[in-house]
N, C-alpha and C. Protein backbone atom coordinates (compact mmCIF):
# COMPACT_ATOMS: atom_id res chain seq x y z
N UNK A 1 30.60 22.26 -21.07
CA UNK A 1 30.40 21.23 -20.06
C UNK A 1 31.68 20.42 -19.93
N UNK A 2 32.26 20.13 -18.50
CA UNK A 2 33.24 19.84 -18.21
C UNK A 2 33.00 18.02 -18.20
N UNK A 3 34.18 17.33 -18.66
CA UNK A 3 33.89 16.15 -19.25
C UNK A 3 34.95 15.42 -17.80
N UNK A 4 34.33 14.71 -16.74
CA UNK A 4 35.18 14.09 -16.35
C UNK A 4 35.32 12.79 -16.37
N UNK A 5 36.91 12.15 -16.64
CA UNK A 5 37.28 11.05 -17.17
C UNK A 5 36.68 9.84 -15.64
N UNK A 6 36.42 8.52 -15.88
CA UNK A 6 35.58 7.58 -15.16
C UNK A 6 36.77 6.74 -15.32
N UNK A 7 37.48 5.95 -13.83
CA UNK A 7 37.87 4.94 -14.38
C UNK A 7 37.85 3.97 -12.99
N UNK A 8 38.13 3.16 -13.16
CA UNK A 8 37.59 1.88 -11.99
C UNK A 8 38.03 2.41 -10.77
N UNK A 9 39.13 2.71 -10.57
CA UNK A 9 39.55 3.45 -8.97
C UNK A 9 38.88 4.43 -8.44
N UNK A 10 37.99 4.80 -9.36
CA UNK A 10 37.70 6.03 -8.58
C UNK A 10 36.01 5.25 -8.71
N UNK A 11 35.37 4.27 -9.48
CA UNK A 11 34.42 3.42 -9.13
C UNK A 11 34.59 2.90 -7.79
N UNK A 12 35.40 2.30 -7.61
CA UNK A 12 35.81 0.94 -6.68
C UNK A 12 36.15 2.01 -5.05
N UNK A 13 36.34 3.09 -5.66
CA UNK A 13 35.92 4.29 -3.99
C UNK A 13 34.54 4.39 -3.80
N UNK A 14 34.09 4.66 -4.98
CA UNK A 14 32.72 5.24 -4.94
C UNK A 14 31.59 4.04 -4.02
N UNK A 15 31.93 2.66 -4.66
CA UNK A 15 31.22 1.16 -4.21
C UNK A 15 31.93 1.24 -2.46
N UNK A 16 32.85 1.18 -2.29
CA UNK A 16 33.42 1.14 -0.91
C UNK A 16 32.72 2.65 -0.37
N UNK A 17 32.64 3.56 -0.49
CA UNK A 17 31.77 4.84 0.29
C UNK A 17 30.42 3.91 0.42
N UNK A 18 29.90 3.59 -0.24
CA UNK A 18 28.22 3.62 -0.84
C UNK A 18 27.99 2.15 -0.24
N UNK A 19 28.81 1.43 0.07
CA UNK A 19 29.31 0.27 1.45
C UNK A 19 28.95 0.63 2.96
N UNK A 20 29.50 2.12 2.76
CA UNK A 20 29.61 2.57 4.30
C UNK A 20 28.76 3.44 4.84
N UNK A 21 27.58 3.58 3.66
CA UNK A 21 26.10 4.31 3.57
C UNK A 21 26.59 5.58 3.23
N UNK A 22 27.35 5.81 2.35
CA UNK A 22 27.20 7.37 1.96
C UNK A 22 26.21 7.01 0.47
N UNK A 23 24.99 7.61 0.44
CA UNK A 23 24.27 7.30 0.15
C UNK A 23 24.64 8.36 -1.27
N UNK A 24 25.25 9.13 -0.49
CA UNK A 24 25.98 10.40 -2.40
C UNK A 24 26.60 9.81 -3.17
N UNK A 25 27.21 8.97 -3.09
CA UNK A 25 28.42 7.90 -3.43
C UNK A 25 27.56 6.91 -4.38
N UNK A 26 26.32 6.33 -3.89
CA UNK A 26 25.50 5.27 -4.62
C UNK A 26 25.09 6.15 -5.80
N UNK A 27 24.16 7.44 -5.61
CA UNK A 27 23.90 8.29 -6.24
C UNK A 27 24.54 8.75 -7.52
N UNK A 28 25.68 8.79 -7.01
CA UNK A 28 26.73 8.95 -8.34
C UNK A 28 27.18 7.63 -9.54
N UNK A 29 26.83 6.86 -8.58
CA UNK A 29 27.32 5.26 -9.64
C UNK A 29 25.69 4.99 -10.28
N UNK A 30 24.58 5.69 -9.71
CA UNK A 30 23.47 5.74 -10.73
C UNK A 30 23.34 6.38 -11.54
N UNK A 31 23.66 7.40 -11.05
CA UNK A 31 23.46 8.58 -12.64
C UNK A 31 24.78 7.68 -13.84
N UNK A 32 25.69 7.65 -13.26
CA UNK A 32 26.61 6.62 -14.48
C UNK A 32 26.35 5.83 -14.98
N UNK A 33 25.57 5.07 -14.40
CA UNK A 33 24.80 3.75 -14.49
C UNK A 33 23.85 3.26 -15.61
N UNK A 34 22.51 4.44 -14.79
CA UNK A 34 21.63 4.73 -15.21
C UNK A 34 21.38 4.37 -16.95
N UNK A 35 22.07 5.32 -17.65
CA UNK A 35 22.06 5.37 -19.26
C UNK A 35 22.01 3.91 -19.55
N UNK A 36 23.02 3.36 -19.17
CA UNK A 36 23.61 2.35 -19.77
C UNK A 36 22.75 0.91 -19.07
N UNK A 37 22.18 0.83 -18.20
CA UNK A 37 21.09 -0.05 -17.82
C UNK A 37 19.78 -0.27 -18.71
N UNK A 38 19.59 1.18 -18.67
CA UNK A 38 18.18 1.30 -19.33
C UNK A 38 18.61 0.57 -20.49
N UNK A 39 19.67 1.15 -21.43
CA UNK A 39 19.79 0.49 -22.59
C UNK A 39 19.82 -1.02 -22.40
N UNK A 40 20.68 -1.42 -21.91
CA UNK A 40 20.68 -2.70 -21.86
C UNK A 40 19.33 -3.60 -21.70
N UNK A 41 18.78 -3.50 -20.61
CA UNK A 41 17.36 -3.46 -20.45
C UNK A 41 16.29 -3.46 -21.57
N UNK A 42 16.69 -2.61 -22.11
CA UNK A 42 15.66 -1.80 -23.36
C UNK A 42 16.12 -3.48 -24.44
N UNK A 43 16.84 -3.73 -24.86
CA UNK A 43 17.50 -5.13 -25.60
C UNK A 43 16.68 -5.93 -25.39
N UNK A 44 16.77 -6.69 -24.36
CA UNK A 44 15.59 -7.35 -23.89
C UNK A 44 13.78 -7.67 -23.79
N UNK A 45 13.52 -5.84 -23.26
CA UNK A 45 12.29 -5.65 -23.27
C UNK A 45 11.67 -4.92 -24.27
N UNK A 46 12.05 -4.32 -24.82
CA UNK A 46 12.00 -3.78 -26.03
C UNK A 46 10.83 -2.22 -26.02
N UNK A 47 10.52 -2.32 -24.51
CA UNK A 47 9.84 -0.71 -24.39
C UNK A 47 10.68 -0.04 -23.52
N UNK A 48 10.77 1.27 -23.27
CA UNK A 48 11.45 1.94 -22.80
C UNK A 48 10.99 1.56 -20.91
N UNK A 49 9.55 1.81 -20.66
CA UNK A 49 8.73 2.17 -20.08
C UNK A 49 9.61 0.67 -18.94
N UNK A 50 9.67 -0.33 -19.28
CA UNK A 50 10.12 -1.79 -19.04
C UNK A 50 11.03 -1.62 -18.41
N UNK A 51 12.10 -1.06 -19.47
CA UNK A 51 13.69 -0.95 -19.65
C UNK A 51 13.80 -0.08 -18.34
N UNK A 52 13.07 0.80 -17.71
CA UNK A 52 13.57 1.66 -17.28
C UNK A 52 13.01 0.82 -15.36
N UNK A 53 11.47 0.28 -15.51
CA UNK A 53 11.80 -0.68 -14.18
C UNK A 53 12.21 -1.45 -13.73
N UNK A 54 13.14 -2.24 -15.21
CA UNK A 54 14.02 -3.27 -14.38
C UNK A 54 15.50 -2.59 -14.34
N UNK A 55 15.88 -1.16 -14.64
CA UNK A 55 17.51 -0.34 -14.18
C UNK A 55 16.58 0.01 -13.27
N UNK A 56 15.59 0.49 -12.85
CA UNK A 56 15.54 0.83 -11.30
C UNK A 56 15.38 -0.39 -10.47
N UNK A 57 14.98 -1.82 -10.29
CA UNK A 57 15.13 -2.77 -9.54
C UNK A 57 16.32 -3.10 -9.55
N UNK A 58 17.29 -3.49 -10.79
CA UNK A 58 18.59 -3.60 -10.65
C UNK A 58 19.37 -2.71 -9.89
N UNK A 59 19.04 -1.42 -9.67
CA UNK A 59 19.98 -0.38 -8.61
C UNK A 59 18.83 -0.73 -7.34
N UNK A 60 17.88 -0.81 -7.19
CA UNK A 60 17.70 -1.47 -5.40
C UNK A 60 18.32 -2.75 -5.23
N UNK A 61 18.04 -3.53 -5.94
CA UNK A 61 18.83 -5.13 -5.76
C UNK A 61 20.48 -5.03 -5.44
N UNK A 62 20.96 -3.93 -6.47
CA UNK A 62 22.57 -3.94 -6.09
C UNK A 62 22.51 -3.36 -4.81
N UNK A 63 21.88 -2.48 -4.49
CA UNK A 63 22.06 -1.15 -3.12
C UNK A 63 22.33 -2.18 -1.69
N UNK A 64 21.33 -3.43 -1.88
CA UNK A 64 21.01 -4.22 -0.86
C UNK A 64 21.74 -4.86 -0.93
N UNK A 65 22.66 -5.60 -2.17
CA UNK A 65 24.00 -6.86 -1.95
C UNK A 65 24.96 -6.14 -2.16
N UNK A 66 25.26 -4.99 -1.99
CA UNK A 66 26.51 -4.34 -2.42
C UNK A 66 27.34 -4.75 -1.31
N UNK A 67 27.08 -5.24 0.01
CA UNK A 67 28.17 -5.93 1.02
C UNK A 67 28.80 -7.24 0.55
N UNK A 68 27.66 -8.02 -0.43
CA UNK A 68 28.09 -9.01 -1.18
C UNK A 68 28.76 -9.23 -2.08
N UNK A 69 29.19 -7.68 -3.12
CA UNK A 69 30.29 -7.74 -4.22
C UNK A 69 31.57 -7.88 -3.46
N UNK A 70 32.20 -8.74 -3.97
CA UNK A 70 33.61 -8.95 -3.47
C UNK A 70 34.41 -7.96 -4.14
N UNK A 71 34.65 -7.83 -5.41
CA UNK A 71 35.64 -7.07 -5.87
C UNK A 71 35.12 -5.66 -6.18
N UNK A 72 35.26 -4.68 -5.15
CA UNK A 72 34.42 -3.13 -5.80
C UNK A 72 34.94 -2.49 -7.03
N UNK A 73 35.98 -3.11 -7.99
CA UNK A 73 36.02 -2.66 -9.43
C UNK A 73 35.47 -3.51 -10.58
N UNK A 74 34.55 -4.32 -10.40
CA UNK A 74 34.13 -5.15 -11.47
C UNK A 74 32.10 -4.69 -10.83
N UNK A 75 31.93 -3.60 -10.35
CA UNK A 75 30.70 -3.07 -10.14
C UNK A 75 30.01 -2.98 -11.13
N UNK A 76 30.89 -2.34 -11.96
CA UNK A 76 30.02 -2.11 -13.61
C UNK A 76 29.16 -3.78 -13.88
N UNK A 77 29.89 -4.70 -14.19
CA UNK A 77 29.78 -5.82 -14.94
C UNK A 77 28.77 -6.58 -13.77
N UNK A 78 29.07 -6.80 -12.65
CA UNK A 78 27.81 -6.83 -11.68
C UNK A 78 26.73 -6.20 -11.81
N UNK A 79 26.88 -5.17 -11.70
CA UNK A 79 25.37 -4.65 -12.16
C UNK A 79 24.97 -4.68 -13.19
N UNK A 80 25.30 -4.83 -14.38
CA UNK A 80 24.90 -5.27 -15.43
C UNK A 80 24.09 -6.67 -15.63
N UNK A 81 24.74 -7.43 -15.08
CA UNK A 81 24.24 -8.98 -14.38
C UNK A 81 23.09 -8.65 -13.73
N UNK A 82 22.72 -8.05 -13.06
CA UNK A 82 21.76 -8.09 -12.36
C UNK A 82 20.52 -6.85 -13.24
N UNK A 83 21.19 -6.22 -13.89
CA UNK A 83 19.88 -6.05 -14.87
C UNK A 83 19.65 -6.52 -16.03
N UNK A 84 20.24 -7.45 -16.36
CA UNK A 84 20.10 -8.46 -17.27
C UNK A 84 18.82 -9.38 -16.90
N UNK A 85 19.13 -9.71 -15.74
CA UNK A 85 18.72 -10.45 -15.12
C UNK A 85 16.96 -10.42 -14.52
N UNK A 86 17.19 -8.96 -14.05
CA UNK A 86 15.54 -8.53 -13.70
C UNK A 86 14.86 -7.91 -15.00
N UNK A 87 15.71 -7.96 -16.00
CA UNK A 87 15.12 -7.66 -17.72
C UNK A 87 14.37 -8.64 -18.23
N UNK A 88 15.10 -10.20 -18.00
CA UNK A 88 14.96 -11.48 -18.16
C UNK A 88 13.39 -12.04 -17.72
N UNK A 89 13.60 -11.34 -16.32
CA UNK A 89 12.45 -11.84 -15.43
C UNK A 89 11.19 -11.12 -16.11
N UNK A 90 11.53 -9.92 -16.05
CA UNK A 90 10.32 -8.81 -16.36
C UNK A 90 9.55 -9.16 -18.04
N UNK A 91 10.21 -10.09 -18.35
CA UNK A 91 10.11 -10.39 -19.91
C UNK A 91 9.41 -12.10 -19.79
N UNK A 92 9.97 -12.51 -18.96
CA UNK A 92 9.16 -13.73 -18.65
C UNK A 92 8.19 -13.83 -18.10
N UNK A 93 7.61 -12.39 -17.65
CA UNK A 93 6.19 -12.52 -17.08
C UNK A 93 6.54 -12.80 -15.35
N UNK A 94 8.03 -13.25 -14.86
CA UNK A 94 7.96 -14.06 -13.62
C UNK A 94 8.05 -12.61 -12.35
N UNK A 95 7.92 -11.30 -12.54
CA UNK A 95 8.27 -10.45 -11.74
C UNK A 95 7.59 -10.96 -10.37
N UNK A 96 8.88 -11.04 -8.95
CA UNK A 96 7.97 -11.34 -8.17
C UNK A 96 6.55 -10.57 -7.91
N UNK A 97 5.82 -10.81 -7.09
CA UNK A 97 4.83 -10.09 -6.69
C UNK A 97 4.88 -9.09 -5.50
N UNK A 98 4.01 -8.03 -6.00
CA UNK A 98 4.54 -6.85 -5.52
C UNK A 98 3.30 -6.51 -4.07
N UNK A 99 3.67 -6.63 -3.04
CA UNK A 99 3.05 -6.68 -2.25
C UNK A 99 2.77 -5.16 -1.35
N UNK A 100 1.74 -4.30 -1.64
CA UNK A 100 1.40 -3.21 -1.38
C UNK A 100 1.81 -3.19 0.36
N UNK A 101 2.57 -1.86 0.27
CA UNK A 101 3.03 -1.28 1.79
C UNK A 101 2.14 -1.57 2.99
N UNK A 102 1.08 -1.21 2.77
CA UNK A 102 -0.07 -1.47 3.90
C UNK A 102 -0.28 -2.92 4.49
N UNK A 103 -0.33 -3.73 3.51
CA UNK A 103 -0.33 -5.28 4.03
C UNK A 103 0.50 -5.66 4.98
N UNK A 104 1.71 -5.16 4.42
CA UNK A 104 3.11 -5.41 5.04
C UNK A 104 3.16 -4.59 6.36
N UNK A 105 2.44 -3.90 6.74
CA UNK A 105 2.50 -2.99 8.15
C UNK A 105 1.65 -3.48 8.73
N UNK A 106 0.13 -3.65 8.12
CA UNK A 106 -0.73 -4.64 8.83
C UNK A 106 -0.60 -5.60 9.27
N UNK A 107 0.35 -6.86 8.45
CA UNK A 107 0.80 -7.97 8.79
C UNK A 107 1.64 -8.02 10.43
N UNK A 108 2.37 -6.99 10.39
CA UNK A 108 2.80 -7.02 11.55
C UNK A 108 2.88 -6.35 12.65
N UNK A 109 1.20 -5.79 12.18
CA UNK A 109 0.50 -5.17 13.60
C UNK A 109 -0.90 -5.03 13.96
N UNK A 110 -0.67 -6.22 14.06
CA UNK A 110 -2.29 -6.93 14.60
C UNK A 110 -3.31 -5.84 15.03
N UNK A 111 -2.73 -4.90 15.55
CA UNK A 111 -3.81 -4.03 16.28
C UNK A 111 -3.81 -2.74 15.25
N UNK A 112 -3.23 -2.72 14.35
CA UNK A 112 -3.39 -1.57 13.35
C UNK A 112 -4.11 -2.03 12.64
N UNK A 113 -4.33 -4.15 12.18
CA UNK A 113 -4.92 -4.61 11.57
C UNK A 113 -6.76 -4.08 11.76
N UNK A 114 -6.50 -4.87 13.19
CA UNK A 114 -7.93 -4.64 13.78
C UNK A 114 -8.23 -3.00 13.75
N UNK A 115 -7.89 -1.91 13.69
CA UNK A 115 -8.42 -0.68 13.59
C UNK A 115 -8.85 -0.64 11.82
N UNK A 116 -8.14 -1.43 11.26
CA UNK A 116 -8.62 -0.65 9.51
C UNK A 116 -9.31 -1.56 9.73
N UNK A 117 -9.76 -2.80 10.04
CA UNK A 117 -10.90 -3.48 9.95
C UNK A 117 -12.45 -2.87 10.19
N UNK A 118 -12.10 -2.32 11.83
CA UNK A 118 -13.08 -1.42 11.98
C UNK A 118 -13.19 -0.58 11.15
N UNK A 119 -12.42 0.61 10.57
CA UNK A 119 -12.78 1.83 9.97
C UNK A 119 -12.92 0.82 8.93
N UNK A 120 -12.85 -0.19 7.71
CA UNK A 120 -13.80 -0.31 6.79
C UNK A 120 -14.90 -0.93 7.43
N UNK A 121 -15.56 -1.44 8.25
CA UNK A 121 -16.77 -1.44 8.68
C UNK A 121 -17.35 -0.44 9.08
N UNK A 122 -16.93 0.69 9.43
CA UNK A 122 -17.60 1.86 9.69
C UNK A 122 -17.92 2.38 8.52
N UNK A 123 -17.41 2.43 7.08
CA UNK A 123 -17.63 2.95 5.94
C UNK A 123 -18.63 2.24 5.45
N UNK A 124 -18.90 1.25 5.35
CA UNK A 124 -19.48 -0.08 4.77
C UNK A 124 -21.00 0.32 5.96
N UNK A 125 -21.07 0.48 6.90
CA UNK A 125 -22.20 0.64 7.81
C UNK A 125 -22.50 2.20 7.46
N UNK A 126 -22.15 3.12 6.82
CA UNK A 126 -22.16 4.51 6.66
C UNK A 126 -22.86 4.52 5.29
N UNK A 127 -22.49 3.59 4.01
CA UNK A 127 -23.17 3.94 3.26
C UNK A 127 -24.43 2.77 3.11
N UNK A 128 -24.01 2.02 4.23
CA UNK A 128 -25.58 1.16 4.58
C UNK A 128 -26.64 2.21 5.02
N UNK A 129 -26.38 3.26 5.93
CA UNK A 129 -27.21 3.89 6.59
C UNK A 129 -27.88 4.20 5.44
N UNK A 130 -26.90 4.86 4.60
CA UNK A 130 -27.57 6.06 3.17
C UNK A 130 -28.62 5.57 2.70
N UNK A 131 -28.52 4.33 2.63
CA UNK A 131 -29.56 3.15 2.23
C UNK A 131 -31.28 3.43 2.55
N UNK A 132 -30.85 3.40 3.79
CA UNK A 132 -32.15 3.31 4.39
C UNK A 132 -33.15 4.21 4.33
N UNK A 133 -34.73 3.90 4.11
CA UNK A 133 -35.49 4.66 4.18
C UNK A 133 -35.65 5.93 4.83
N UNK A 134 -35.91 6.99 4.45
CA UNK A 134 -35.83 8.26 5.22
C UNK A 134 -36.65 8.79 6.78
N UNK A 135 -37.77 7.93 6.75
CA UNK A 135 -38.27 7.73 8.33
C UNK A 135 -37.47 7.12 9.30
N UNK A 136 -36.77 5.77 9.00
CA UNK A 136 -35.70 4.65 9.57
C UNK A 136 -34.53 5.56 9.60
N UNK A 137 -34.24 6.01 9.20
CA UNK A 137 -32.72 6.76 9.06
C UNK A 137 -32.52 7.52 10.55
N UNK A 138 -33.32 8.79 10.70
CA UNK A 138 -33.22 9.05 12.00
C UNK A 138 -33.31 8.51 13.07
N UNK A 139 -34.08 7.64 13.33
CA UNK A 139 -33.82 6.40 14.21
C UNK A 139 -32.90 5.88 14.85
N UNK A 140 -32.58 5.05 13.28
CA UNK A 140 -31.14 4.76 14.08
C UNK A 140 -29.85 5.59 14.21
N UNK A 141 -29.60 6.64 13.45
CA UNK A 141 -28.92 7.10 13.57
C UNK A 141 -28.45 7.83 14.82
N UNK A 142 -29.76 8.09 15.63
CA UNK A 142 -29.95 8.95 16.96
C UNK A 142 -29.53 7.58 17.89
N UNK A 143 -29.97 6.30 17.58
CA UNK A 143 -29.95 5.65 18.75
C UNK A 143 -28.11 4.81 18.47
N UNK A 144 -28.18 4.57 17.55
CA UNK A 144 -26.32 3.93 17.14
C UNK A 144 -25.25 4.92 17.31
N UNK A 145 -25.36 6.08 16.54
CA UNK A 145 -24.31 6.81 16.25
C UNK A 145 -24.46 7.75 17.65
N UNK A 146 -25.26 8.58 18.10
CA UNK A 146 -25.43 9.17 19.10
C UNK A 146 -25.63 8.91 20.41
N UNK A 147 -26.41 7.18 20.06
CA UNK A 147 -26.46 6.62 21.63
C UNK A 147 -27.01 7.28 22.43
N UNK A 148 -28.54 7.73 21.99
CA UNK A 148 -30.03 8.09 22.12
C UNK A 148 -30.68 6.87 22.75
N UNK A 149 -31.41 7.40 23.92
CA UNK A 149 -32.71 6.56 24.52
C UNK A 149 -33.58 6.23 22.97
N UNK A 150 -34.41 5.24 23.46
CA UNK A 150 -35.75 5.18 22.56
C UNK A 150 -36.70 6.45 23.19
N UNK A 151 -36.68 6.66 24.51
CA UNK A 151 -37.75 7.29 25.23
C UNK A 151 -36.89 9.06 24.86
N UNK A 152 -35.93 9.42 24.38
CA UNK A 152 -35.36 10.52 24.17
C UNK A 152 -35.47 10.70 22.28
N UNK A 153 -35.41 9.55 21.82
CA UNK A 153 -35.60 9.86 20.16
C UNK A 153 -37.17 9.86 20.23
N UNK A 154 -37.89 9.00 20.69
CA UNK A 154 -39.85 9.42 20.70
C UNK A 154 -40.10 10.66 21.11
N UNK A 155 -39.32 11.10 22.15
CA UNK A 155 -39.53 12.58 22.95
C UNK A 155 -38.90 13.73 21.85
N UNK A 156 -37.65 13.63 20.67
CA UNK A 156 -37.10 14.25 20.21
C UNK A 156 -38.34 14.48 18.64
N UNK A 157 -38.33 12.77 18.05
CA UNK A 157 -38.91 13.14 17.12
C UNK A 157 -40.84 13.40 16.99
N UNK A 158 -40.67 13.23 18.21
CA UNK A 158 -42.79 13.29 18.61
C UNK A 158 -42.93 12.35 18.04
N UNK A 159 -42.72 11.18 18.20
CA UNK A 159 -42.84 9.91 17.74
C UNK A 159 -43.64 8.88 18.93
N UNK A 160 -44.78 8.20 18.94
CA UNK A 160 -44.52 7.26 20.20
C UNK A 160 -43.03 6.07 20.30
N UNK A 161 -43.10 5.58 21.48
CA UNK A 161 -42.04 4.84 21.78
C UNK A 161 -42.18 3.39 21.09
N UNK A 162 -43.44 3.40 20.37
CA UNK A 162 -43.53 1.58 19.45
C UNK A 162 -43.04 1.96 18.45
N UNK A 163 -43.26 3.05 17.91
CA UNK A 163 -42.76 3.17 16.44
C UNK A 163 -41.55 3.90 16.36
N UNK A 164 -41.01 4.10 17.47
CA UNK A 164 -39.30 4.53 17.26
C UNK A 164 -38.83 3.00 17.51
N UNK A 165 -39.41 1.91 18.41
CA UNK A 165 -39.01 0.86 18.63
C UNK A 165 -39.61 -0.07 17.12
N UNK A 166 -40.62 0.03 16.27
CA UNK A 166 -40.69 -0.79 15.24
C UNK A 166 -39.35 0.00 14.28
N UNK A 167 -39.67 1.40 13.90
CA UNK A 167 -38.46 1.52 13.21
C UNK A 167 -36.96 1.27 13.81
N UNK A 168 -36.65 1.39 14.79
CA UNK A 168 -35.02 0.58 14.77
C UNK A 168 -35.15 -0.73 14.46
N UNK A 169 -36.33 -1.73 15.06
CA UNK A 169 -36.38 -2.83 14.78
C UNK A 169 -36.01 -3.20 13.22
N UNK A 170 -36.84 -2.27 12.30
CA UNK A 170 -36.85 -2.62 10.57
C UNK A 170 -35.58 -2.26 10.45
N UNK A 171 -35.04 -0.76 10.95
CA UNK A 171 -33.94 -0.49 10.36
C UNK A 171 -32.43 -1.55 10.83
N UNK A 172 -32.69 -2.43 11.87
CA UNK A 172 -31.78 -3.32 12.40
C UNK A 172 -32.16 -4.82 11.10
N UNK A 173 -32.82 -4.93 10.65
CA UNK A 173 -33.48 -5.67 9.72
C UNK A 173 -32.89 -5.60 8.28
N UNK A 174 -32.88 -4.43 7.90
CA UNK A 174 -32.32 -3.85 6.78
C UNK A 174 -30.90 -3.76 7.05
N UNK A 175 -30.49 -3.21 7.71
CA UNK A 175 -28.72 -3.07 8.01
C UNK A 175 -28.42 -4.59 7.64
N UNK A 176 -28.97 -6.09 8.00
CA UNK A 176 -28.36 -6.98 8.68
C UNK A 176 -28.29 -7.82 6.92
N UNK A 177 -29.45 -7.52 6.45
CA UNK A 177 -29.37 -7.54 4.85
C UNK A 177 -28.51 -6.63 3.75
N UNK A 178 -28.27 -5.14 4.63
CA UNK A 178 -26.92 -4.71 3.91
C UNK A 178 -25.52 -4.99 4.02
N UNK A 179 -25.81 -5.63 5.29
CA UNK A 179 -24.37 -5.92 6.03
C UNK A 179 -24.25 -7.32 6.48
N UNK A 180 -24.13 -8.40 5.64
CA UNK A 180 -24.37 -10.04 6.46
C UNK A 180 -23.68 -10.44 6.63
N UNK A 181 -22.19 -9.48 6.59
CA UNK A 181 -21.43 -10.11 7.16
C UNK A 181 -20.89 -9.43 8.49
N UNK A 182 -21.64 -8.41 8.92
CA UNK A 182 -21.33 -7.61 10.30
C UNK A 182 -21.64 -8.64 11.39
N UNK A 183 -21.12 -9.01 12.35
CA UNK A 183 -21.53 -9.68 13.23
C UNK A 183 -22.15 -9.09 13.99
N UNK A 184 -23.28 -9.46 14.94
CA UNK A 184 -24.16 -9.04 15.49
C UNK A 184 -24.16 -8.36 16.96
N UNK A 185 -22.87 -9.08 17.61
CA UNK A 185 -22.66 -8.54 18.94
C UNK A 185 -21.85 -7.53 18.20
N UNK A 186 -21.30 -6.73 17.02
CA UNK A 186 -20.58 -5.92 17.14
C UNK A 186 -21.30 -4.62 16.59
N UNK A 187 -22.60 -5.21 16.48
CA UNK A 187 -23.86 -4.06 15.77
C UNK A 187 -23.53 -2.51 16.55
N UNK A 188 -23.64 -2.53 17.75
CA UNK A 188 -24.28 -1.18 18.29
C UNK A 188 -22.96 -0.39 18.55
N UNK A 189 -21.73 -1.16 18.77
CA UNK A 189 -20.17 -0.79 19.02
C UNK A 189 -19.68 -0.02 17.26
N UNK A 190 -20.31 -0.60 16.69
CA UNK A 190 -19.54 -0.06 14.98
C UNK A 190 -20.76 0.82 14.76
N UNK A 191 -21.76 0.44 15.11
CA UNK A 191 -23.16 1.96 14.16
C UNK A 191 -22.25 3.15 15.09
């Protein structure tokens, strides 16, 4: 295995590429990196498991201020600083909070919001149905989900038309106790 020698000039290219988004360039100052973070890291936190997510926050944190290092041969010792630093944090319990991808897309799209809203009310009204008594079940299911007459589910199930109309009635009864927090004008739009 061929041993090649590392020395700041050819760092201080690598930080100036990896400046200009050559993203091979960053790549390479991690794998160099890498070893020597974790360890450092590891000092601090004293599990590996630790050591090893605050050298990976320390290489996103640098990736993002790397327009902010002024001198691209003192990279080493910067980044070191900065996993010192998220070692520090990760050890103090203070890691910011990690805010799951979805929120963050929802947050800023109101109308993607309002669709997962619906589809978990559709799930939430789906295993309400399961719920329901096995006479009530067809019922509504013919008249919500399929958007069935009463006079076409009595005609379907040989049912008269009071008791396809008492059972949706119960089964609208029962839903409203599985579901109290479904609003009511949005009953027949979500079954």
């Amino acid at each position: 295995m061929e041993v090649v020698e590392w020395d700041e000039g050819w760092e201080a290219t690598l930080v100036v590429a990896a400046r200009a988004g050559d993203l091979g360039a960053f790549d390479s100052l991690v794998r160099r990196y890498r070893p020597a973070l974790v360890v450092l890291a590891s000092q601090i936190l004293r599990t590996r498991d630790q050591a090893e997510d605050a050298a990976q926050d320390a290489f996103l944190a640098a990736y993002a201020a790397l327009p902010q290092l002024q001198d691209p041969s003192r990279f080493g010792a910067w980044l070191g600083t900065i996993a010192r630093h998220r070692a520090r944090r990760l050890a103090m319990g203070q890691r910011r909070e990690v805010v799951p991808i979805d929120a963050v897309i929802l947050s800023y799209t109101p109308a993607l919001a309002e669709k997962a809203a619906a589809n978990d009310d559709r799930k939430a009204i789906r295993c309400a149905l399961d719920r329901l008594p096995g006479e009530i079940l067809p019922v509504v299911e013919l008249y919500y989900l399929d958007e069935w007459s009463v006079r076409e589910i009595a005609s379907l199930l040989d049912l008269p038309i009071t008791t396809v109309k008492w059972r949706l009635h119960t089964g609208r009864k029962l839903l409203r106790n599985l579901l109290p927090d479904l609003e009511e004008e949005n009953e027949r739009e979500l079954l």
